[in-house]
Protein backbone atom coordinates (compact mmCIF):
# COMPACT_ATOMS: atom_id res chain seq x y z
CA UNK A 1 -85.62 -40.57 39.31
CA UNK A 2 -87.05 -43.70 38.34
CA UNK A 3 -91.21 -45.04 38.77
CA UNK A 4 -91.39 -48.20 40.18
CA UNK A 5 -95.03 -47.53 42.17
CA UNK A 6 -97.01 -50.42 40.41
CA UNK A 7 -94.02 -52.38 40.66
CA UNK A 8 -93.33 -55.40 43.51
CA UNK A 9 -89.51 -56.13 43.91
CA UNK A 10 -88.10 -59.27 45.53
CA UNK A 11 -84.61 -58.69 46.64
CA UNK A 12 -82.94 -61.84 47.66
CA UNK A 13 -80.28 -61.87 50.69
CA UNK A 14 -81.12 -58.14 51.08
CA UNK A 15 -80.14 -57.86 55.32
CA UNK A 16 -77.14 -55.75 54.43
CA UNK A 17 -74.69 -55.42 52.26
CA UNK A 18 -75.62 -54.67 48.41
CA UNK A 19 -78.61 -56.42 48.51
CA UNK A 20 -80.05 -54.13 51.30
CA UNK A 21 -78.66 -50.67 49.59
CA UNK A 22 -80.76 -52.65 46.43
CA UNK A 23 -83.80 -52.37 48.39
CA UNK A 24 -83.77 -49.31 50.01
CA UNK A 25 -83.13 -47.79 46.28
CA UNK A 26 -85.77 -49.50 45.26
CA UNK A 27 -88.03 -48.07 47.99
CA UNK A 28 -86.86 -44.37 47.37
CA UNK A 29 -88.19 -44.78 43.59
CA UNK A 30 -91.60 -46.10 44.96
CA UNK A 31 -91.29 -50.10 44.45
CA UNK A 32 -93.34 -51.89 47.01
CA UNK A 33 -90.49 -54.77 48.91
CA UNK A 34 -90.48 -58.45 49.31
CA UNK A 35 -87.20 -58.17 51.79
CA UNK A 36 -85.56 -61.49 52.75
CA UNK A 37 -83.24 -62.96 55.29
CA UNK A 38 -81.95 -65.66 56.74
CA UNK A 39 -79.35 -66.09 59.14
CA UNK A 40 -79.38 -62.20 59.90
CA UNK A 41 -83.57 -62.16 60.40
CA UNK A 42 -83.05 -59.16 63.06
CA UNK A 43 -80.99 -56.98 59.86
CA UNK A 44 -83.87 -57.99 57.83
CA UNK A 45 -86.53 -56.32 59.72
CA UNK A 46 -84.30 -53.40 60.30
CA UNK A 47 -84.09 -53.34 56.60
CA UNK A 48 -88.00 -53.69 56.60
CA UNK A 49 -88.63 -50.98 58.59
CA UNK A 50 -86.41 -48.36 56.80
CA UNK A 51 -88.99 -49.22 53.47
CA UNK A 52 -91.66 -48.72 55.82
CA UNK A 53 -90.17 -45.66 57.04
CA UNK A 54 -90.09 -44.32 53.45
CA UNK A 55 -93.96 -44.72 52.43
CA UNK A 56 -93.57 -48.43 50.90
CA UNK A 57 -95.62 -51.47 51.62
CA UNK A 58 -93.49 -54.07 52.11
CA UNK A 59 -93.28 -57.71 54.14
CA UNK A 60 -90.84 -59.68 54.93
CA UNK A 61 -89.62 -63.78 53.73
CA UNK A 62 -87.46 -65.65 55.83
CA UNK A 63 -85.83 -69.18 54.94
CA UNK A 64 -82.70 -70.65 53.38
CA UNK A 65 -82.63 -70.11 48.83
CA UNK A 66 -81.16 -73.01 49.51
CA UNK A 67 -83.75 -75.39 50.03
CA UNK A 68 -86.42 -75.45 47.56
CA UNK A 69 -89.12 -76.42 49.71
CA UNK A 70 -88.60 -73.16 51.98
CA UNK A 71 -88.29 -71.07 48.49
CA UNK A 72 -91.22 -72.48 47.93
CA UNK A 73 -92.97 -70.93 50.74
CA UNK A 74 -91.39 -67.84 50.59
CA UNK A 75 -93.19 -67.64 46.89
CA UNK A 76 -96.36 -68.56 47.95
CA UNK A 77 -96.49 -65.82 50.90
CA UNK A 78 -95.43 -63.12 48.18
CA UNK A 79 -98.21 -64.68 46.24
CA UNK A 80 -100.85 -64.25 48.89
CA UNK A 81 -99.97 -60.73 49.69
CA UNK A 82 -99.15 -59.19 46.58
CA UNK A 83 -100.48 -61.28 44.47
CA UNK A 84 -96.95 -60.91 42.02
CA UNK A 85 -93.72 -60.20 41.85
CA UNK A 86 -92.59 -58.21 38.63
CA UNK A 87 -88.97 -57.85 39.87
CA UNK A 88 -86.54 -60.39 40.56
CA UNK A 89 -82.92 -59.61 42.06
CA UNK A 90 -81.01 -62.57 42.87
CA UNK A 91 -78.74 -61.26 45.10
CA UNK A 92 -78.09 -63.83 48.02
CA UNK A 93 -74.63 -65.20 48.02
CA UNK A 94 -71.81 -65.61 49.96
CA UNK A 95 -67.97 -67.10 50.09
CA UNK A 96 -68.26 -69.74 52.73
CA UNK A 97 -64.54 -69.72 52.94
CA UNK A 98 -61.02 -69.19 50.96
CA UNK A 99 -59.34 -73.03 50.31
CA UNK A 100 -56.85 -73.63 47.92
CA UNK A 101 -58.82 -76.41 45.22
CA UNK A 102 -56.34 -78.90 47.07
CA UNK A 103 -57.29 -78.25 50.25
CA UNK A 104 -61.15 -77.96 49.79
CA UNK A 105 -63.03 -80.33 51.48
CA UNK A 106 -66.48 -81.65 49.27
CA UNK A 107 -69.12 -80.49 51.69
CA UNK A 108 -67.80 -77.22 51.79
CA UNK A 109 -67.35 -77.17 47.76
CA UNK A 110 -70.83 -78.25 47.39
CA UNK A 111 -72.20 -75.49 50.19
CA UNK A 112 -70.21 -72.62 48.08
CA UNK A 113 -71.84 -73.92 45.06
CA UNK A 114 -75.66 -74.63 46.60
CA UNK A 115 -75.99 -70.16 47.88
CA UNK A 116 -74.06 -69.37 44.51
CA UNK A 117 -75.33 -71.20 42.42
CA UNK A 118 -78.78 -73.57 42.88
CA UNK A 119 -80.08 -70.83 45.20
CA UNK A 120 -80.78 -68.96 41.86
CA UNK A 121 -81.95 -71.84 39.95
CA UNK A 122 -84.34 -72.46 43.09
CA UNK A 123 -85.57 -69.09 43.23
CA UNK A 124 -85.84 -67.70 39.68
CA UNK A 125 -87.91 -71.27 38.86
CA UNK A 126 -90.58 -71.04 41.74
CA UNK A 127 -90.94 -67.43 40.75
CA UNK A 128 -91.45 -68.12 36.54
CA UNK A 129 -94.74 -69.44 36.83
CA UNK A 130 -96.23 -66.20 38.13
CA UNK A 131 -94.26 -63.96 35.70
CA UNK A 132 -95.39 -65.74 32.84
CA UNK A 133 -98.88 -65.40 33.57
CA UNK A 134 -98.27 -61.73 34.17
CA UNK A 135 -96.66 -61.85 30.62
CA UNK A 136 -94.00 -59.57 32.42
CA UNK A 137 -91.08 -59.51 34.40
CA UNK A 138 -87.40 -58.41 34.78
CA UNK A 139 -84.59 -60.63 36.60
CA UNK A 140 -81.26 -59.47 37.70
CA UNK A 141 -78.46 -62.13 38.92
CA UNK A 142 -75.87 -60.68 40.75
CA UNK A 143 -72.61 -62.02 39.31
CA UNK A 144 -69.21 -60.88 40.61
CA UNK A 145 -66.10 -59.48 39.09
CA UNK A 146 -64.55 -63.38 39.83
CA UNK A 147 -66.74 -64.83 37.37
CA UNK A 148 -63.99 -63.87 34.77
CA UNK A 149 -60.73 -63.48 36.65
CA UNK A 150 -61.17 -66.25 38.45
CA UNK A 151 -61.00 -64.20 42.04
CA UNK A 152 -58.58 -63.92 44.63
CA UNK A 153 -56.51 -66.37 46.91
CA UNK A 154 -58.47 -69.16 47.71
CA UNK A 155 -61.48 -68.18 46.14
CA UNK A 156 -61.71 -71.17 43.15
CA UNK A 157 -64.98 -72.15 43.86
CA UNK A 158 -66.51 -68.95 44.35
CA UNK A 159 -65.57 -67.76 41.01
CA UNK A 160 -66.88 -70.64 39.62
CA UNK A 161 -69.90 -70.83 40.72
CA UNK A 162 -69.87 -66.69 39.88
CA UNK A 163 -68.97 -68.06 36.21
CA UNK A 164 -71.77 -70.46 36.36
CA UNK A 165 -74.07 -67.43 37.33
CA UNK A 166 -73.02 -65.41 34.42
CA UNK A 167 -73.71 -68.45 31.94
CA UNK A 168 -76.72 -69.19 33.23
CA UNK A 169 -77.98 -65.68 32.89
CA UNK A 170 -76.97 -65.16 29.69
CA UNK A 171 -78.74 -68.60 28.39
CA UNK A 172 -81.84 -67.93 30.69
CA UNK A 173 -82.41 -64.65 29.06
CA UNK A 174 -82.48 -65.70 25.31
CA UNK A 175 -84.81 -68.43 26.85
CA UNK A 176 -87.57 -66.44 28.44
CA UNK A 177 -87.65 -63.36 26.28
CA UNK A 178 -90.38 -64.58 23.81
CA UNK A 179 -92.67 -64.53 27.20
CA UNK A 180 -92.02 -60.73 27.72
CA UNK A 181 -88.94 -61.95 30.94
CA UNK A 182 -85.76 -59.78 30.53
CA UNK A 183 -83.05 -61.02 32.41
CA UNK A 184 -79.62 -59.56 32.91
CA UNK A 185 -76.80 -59.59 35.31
CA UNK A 186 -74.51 -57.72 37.29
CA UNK A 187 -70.79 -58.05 38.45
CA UNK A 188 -69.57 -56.03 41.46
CA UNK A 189 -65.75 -55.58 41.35
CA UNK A 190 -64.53 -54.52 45.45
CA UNK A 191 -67.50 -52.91 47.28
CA UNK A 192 -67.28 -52.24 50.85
CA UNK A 193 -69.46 -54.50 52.36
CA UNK A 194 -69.96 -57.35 55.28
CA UNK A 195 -68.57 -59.64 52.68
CA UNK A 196 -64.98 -58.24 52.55
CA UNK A 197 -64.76 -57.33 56.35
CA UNK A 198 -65.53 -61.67 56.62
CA UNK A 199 -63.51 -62.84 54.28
CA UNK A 200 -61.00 -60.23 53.21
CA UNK A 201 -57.97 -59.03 55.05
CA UNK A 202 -56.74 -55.61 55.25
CA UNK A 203 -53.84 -56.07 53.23
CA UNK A 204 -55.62 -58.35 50.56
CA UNK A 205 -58.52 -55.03 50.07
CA UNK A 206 -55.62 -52.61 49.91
CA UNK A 207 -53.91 -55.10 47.62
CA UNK A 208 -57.03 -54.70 45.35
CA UNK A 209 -57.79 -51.51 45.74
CA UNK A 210 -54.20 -50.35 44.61
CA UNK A 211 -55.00 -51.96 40.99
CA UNK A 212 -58.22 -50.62 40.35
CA UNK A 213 -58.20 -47.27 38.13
CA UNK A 214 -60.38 -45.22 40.42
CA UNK A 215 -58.68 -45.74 43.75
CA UNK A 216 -61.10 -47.07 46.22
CA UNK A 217 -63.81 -49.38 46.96
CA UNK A 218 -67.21 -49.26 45.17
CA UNK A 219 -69.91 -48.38 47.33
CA UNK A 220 -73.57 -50.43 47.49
CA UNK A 221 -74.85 -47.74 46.58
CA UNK A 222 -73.36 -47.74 43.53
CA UNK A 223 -74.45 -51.36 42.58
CA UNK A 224 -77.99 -50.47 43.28
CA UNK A 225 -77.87 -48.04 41.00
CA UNK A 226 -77.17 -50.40 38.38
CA UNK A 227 -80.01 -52.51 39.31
CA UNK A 228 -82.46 -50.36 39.20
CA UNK A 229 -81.49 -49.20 35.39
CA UNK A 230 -81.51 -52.82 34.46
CA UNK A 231 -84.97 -52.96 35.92
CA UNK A 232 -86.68 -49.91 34.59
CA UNK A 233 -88.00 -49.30 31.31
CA UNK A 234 -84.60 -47.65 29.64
CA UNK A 235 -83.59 -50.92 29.68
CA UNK A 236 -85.59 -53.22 27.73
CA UNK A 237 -83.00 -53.56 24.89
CA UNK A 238 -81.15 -55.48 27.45
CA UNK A 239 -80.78 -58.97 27.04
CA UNK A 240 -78.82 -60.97 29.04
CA UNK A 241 -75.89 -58.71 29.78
CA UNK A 242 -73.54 -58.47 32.82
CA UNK A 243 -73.08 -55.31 33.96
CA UNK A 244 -69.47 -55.03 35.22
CA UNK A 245 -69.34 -52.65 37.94
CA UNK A 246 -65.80 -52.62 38.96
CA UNK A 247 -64.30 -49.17 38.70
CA UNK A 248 -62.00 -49.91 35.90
CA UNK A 249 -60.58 -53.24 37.58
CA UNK A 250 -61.87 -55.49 34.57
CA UNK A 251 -62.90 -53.64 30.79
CA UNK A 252 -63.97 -55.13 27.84
């Protein structure tokens, strides 16, 4: 069991998927919840009500990580209410689409690379100011498992920008850790998801699956519980590090 009660956790993208089994663990070890959506604002506020449901204040930030003014906002509202936010989880991402490199028209390249990628530059910069004059924080990029194999068919410019993530962790956290700002990473292998049921077929996942050591998907759950180590206390040795959470797909 973890303490998080004077603790106020920002989990980006967290409607469903990982980044809502992120926030909910978060709420069961007594964080209080920024919870944020976009496109799915209705899974947001379902999301918002199970913290409720569990004893934790919590609001909810809507807009696109995307563009900086809306981020922006979103900062300024967590500002007003709580008046900080001493966890970051960057955890809003998506595919956009498998393309062959060939085939992959700019606009789409640059869209895959702008949720990736900038959305965490966006965020994790209009969030700095107030964690440095907490003299505290913690930040957690979510990463993926294509950062360093380069990721399925068609997905090129989704493991880049993954890679990017990763690098840009690892420099960030040698950066801020004079001001008391740990940041580290994590890299989901196959989790069952929204993600896979959009852009993975049935034989592709049961392609995957078949190589990974433990036999099946990873669960949210599973990544959340990663995330929350990487935020508490037992971790403050932790530097810029990627946890890979893959089931034995990808080892050092």
């Amino acid at each position: 069991m973890f303490d998080f009660s004077d603790q106020v956790v920002w989990v980006t993208g967290s409607s469903t998927g990982i980044g809502r089994s992120i926030a909910l663990a978060f709420a069961e070890n007594a964080a209080s919840l920024v919870i944020h959506g976009n496109t799915n604002i209705h899974k947001a506020e379902e999301v918002l009500q199970e913290v409720r449901q569990k004893g934790r204040e919590a609001i909810l930030v809507t807009g696109d990580v995307t563009d900086r003014t809306a981020v922006k906002q979103m900062v300024s509202d967590i500002k007003k209410h709580f008046k900080r936010i001493d966890i970051l989880i960057n955890n809003a991402g998506t595919m956009v689409k498998r393309s062959k490199i060939e085939d992959l028209d700019f606009e789409t390249w640059h869209s895959i690379m702008d949720i990736n990628l900038n959305s965490v530059f966006h965020v994790t910069q209009s969030v700095l100011p107030m964690m440095k004059q907490q003299k505290s924080g913690k930040i957690i990029n979510l990463t993926s498992i294509a950062a360093r194999n380069g990721g399925g068919g068609g997905a090129v410019s989704y493991a880049a920008a993954k890679g990017a993530v990763s690098t840009f962790t690892r420099g960030l956290a040698k950066e801020l850790v004079s001001d008391n700002i740990y940041v580290n990473g994590i890299a989901p292998g196959i989790i069952t998801t929204p993600f896979h049921d959009k852009y993975s077929t049935k034989e592709m996942r049961e392609k995957m699956v078949s190589q990974v050591p433990i036999k099946r998907e990873g669960k949210p759950e599973e990544i959340a519980g990663a995330a929350l180590y990487l935020a508490s206390d037992y971790a403050n040795y932790m530097v810029g590090e990627i946890l890979e959470v893959n089931g034995g797909l990808l080892t050092d």
